[in-house]
C-alpha atoms as a PDB file:
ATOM      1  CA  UNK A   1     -30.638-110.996 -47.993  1.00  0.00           C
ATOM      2  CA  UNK A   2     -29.062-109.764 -51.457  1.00  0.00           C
ATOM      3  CA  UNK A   3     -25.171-111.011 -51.288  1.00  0.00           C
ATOM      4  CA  UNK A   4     -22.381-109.250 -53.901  1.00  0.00           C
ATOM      5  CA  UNK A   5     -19.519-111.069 -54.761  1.00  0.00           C
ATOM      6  CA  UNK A   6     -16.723-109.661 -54.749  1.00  0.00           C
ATOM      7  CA  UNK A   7     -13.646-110.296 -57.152  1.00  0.00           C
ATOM      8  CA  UNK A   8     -10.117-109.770 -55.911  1.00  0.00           C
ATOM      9  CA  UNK A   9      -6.912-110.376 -58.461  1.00  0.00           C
ATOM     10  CA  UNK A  10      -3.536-110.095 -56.919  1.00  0.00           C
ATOM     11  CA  UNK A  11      -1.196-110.111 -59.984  1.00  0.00           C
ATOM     12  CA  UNK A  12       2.353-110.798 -59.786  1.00  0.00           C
ATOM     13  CA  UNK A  13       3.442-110.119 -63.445  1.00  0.00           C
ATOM     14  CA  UNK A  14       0.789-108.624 -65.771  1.00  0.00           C
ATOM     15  CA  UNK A  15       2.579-109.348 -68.875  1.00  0.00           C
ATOM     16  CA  UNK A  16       2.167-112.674 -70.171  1.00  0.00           C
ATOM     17  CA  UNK A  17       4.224-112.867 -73.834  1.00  0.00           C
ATOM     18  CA  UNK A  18       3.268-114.983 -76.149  1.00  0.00           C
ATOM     19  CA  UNK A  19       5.677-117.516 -77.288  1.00  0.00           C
ATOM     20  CA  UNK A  20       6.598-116.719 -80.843  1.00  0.00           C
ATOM     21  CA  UNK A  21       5.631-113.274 -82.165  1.00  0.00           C
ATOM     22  CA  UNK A  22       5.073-111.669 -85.885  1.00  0.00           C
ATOM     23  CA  UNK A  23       4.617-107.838 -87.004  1.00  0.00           C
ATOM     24  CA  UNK A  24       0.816-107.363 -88.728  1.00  0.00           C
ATOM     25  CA  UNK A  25       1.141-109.625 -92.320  1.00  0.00           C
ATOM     26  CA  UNK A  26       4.271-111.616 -91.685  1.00  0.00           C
ATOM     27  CA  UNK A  27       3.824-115.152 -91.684  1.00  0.00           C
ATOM     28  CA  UNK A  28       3.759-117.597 -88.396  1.00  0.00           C
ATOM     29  CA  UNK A  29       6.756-120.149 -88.406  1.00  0.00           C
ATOM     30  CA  UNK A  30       5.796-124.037 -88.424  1.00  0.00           C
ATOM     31  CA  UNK A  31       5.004-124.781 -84.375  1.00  0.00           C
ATOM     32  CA  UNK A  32       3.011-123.101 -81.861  1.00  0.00           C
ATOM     33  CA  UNK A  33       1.645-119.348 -81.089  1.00  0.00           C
ATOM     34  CA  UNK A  34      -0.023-118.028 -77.658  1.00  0.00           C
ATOM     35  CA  UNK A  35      -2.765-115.883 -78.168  1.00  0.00           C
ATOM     36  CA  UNK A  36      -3.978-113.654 -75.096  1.00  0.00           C
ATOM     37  CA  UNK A  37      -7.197-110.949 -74.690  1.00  0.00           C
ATOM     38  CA  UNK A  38      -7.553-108.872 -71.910  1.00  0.00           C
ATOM     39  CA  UNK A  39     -10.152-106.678 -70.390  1.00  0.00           C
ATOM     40  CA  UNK A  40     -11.013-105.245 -67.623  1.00  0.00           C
ATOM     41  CA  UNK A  41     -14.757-105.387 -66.107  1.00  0.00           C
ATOM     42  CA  UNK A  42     -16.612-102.139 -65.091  1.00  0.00           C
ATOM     43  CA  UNK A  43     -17.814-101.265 -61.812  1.00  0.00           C
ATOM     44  CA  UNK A  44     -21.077-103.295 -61.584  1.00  0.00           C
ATOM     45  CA  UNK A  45     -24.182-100.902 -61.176  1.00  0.00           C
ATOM     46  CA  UNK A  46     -26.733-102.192 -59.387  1.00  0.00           C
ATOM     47  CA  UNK A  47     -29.584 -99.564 -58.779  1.00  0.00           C
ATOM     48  CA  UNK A  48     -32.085-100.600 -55.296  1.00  0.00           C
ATOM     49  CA  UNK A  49     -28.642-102.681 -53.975  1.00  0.00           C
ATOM     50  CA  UNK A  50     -28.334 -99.973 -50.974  1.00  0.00           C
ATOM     51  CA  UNK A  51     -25.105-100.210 -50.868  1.00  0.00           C
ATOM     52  CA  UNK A  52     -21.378-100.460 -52.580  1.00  0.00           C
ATOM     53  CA  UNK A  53     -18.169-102.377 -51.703  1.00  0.00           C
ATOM     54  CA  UNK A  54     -15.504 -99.747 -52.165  1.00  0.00           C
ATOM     55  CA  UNK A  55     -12.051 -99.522 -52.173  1.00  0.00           C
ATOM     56  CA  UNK A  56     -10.243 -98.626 -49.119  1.00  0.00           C
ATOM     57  CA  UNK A  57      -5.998 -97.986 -49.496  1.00  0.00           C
ATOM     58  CA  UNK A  58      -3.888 -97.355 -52.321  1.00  0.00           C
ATOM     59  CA  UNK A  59      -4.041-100.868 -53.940  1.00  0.00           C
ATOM     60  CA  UNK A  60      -6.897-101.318 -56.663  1.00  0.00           C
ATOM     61  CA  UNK A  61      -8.778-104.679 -56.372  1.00  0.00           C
ATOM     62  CA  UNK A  62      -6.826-105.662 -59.656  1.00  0.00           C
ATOM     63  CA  UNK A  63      -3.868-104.176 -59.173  1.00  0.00           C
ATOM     64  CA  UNK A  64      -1.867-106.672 -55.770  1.00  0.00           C
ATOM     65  CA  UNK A  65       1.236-107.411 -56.238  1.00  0.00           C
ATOM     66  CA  UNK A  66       3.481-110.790 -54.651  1.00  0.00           C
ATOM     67  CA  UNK A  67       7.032-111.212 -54.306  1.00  0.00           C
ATOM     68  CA  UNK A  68       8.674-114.322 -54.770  1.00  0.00           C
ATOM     69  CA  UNK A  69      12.686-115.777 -53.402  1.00  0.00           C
ATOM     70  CA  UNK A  70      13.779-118.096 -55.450  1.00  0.00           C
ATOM     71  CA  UNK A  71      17.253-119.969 -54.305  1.00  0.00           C
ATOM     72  CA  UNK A  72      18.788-122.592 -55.823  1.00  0.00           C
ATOM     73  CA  UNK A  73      19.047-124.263 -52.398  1.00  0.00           C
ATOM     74  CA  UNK A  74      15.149-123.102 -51.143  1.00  0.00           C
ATOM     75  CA  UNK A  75      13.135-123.215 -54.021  1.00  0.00           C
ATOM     76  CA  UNK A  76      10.783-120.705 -54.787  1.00  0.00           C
ATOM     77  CA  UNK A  77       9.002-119.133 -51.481  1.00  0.00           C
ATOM     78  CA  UNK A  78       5.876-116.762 -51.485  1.00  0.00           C
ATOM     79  CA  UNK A  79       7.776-113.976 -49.074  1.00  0.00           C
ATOM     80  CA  UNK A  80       4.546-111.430 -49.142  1.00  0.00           C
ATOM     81  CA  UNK A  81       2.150-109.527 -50.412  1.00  0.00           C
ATOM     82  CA  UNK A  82       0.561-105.864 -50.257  1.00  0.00           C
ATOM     83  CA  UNK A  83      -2.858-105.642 -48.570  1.00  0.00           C
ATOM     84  CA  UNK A  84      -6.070-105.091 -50.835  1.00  0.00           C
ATOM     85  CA  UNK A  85      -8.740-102.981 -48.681  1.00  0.00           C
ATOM     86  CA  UNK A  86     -12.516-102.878 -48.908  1.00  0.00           C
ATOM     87  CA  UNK A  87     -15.379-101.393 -47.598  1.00  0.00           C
ATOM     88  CA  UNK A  88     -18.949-101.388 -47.680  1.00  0.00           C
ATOM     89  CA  UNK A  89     -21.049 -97.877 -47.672  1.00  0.00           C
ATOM     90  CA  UNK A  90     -24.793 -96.861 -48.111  1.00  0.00           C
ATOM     91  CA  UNK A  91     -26.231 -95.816 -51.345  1.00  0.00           C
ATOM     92  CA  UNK A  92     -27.122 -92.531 -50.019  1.00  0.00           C
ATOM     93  CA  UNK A  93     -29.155 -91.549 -52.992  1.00  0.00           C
ATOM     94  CA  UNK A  94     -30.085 -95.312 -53.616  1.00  0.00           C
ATOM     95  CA  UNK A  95     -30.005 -95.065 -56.964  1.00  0.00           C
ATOM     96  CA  UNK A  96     -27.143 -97.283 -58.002  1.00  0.00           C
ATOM     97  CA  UNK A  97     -24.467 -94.482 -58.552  1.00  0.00           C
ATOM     98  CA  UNK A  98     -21.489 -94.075 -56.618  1.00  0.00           C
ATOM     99  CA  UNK A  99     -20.716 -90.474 -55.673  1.00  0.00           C
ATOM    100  CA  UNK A 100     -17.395 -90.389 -53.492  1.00  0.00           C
ATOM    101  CA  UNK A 101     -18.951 -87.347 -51.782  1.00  0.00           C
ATOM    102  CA  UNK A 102     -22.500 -88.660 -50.446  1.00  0.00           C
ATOM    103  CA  UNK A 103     -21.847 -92.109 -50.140  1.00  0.00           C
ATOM    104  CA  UNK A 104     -19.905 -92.513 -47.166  1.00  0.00           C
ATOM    105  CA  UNK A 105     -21.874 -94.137 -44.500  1.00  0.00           C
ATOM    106  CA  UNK A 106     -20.131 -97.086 -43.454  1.00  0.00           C
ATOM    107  CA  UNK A 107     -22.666-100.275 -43.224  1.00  0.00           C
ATOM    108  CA  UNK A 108     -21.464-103.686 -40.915  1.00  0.00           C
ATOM    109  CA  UNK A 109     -21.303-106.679 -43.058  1.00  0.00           C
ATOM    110  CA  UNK A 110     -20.110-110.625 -43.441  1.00  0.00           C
ATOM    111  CA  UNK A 111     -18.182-111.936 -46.133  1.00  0.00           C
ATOM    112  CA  UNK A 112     -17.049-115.201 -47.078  1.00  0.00           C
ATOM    113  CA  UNK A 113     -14.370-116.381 -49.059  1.00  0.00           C
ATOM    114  CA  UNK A 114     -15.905-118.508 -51.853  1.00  0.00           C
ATOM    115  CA  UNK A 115     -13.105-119.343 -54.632  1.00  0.00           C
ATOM    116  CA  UNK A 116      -9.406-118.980 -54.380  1.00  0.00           C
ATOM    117  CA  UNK A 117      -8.009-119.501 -58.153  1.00  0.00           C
ATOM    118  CA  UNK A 118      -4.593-119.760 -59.158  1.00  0.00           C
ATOM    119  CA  UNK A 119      -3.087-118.870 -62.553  1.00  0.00           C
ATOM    120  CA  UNK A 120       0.252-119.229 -63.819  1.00  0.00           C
ATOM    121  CA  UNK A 121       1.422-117.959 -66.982  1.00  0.00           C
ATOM    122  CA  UNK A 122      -2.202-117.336 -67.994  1.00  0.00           C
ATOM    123  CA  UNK A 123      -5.032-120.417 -66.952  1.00  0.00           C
ATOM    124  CA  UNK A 124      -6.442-119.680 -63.916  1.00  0.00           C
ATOM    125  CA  UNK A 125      -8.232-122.441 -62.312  1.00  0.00           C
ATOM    126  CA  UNK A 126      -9.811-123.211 -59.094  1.00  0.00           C
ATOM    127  CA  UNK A 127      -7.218-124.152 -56.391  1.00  0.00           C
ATOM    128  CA  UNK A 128      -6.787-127.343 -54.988  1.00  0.00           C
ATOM    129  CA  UNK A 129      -7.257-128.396 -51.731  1.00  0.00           C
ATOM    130  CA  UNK A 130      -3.662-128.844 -50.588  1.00  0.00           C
ATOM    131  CA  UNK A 131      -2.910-126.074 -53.014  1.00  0.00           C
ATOM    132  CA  UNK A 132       0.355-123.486 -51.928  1.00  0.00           C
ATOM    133  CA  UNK A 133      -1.806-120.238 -51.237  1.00  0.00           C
ATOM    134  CA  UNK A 134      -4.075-118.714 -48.521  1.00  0.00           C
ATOM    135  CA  UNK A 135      -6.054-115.540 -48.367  1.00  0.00           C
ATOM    136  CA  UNK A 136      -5.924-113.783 -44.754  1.00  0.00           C
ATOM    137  CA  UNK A 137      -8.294-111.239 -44.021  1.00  0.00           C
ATOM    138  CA  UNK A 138      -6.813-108.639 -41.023  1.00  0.00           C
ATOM    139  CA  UNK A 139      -3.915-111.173 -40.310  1.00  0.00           C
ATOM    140  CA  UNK A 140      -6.726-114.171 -39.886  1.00  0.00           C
ATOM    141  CA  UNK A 141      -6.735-117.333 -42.415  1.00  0.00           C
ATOM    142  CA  UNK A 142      -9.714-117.494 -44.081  1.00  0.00           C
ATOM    143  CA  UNK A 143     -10.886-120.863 -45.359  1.00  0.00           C
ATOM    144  CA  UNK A 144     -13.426-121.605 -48.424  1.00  0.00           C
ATOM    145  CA  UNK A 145     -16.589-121.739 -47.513  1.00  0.00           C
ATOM    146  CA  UNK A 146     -16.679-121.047 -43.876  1.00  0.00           C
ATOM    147  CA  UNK A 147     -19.939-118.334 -43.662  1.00  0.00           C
ATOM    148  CA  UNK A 148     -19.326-115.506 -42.577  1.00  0.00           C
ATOM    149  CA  UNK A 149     -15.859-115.735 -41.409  1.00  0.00           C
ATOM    150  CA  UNK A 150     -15.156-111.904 -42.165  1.00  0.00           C
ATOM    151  CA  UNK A 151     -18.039-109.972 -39.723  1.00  0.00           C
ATOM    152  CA  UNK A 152     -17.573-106.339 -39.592  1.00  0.00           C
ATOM    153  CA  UNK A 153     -19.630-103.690 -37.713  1.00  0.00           C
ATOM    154  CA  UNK A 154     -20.238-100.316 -38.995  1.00  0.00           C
ATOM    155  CA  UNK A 155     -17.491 -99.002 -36.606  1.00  0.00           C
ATOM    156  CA  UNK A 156     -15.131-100.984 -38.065  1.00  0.00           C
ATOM    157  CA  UNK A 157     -16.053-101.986 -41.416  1.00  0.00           C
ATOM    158  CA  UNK A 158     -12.305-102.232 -43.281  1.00  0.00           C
ATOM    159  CA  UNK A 159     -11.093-105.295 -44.632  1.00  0.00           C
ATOM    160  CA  UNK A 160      -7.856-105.828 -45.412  1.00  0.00           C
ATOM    161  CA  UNK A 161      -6.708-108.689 -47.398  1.00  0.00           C
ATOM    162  CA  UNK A 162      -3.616-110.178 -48.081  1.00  0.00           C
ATOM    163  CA  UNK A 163      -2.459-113.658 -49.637  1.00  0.00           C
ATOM    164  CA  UNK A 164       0.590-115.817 -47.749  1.00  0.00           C
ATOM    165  CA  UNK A 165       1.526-119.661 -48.277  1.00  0.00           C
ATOM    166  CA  UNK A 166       0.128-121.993 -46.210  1.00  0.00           C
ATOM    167  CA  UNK A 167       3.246-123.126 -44.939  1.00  0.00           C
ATOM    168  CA  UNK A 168       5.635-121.086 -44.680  1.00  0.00           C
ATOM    169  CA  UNK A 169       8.499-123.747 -45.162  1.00  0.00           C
ATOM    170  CA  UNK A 170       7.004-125.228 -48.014  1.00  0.00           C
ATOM    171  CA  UNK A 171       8.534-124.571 -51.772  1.00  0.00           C
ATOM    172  CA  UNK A 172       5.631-123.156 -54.216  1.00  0.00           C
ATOM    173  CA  UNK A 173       5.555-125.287 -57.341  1.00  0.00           C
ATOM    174  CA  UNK A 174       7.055-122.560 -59.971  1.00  0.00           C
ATOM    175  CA  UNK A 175       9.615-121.540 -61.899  1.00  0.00           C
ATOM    176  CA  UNK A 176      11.732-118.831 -62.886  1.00  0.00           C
ATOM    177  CA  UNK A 177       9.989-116.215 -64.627  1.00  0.00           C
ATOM    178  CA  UNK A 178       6.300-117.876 -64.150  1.00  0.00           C
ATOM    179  CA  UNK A 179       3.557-115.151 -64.333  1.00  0.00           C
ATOM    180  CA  UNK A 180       1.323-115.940 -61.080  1.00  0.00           C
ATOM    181  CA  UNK A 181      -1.952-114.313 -60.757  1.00  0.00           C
ATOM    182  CA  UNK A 182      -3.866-115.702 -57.178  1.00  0.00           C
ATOM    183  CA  UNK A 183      -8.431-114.442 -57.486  1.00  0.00           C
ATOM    184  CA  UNK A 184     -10.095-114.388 -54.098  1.00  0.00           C
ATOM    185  CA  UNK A 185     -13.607-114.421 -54.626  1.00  0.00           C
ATOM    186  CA  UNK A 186     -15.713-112.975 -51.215  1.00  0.00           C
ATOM    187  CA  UNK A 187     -19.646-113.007 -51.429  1.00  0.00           C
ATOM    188  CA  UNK A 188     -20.324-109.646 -48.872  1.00  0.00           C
ATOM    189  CA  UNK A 189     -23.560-109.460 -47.291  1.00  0.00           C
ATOM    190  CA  UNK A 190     -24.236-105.981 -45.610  1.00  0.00           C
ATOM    191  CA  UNK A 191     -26.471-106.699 -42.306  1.00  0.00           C
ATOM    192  CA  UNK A 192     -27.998-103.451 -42.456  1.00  0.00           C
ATOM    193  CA  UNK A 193     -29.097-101.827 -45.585  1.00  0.00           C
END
């Protein structure tokens, strides 16, 4: 069975500034300078796969966005997040090419939720185990490395993910004006390709 991992970002502030900044020739003052690159990966192409994991909603798989309370007497509190959809279709044509207007076949598949990395203000690392965020697949908690814990059929074959604390009292450790990016990483395995 072929698995495809999937990559999901949820991005609370995209723009991470660096800490001092100088036009193109000026000198850098005595101290310390952030440097950041940024890219974005393509769709992967994958010709004999059988099948693609598409986008289902509004939300890109880059593009989720948290909100955040923070109050002087609560701390800061995860409050919510939009949903990130997904799908899994036949490659009609099986050649490797998605074409919106062919490949619509929905195909039942698995996932399971591999990685959850945190980031803020631009490291992102893997999670710890008592770390402040979970990843909830149609209102259900996943958990790393349970197989299979997402199982779709082809009837009903939409994911929707969204990322909550894991206790909803608890105070996430950040601070005004932290950039917080939270990566779910799901390997989906389509069961009938």
């Amino acid at each position: 069975m072929k698995k495809t991992l999937l990559a999901l970002v949820t991005l609370s502030s995209l723009g991470i500034a660096s800490s001092v900044m100088a036009a193109a020739g000026d000198a850098m003052p005595v101290g310390t300078a952030s440097f950041q690159w940024a890219g974005t990966v393509p769709t992967a192409t994958n010709p004999g796969a059988g099948y693609f994991i598409i986008q289902e909603g509004d939300t890109n798989f880059t593009d989720g966005v948290l909100t955040f309370t923070n109050i002087a007497s609560g701390g800061v509190k995860l409050i919510g997040s939009n949903e990130i959809g997904f799908k899994v279709v036949k490659d009609k044509a099986d050649d490797g090419a998605y074409k919106p207007a062919d490949d619509v076949t929905p195909l039942p598949y698995k996932g399971t939720l591999t990685s959850i990395k945190v980031g803020i203000n631009g490291f992102v690392s893997e999670q710890v185990t008592d770390g402040y965020f979970n990843i909830f697949a149609d209102s259900q908690k996943l958990v790393v490395n349970t197989a299979d814990s997402i199982n779709k059929s082809a009837a009903n074959n939409i994911t929707r993910l969204t990322v909550k604390p894991k206790d909803a009292n608890a105070n996430a450790d950040l601070n005004a004006s932290d950039a917080v990016v939270v990566q779910a990483l799901i390997a989906v395995n389509p069961t009938d390709v």
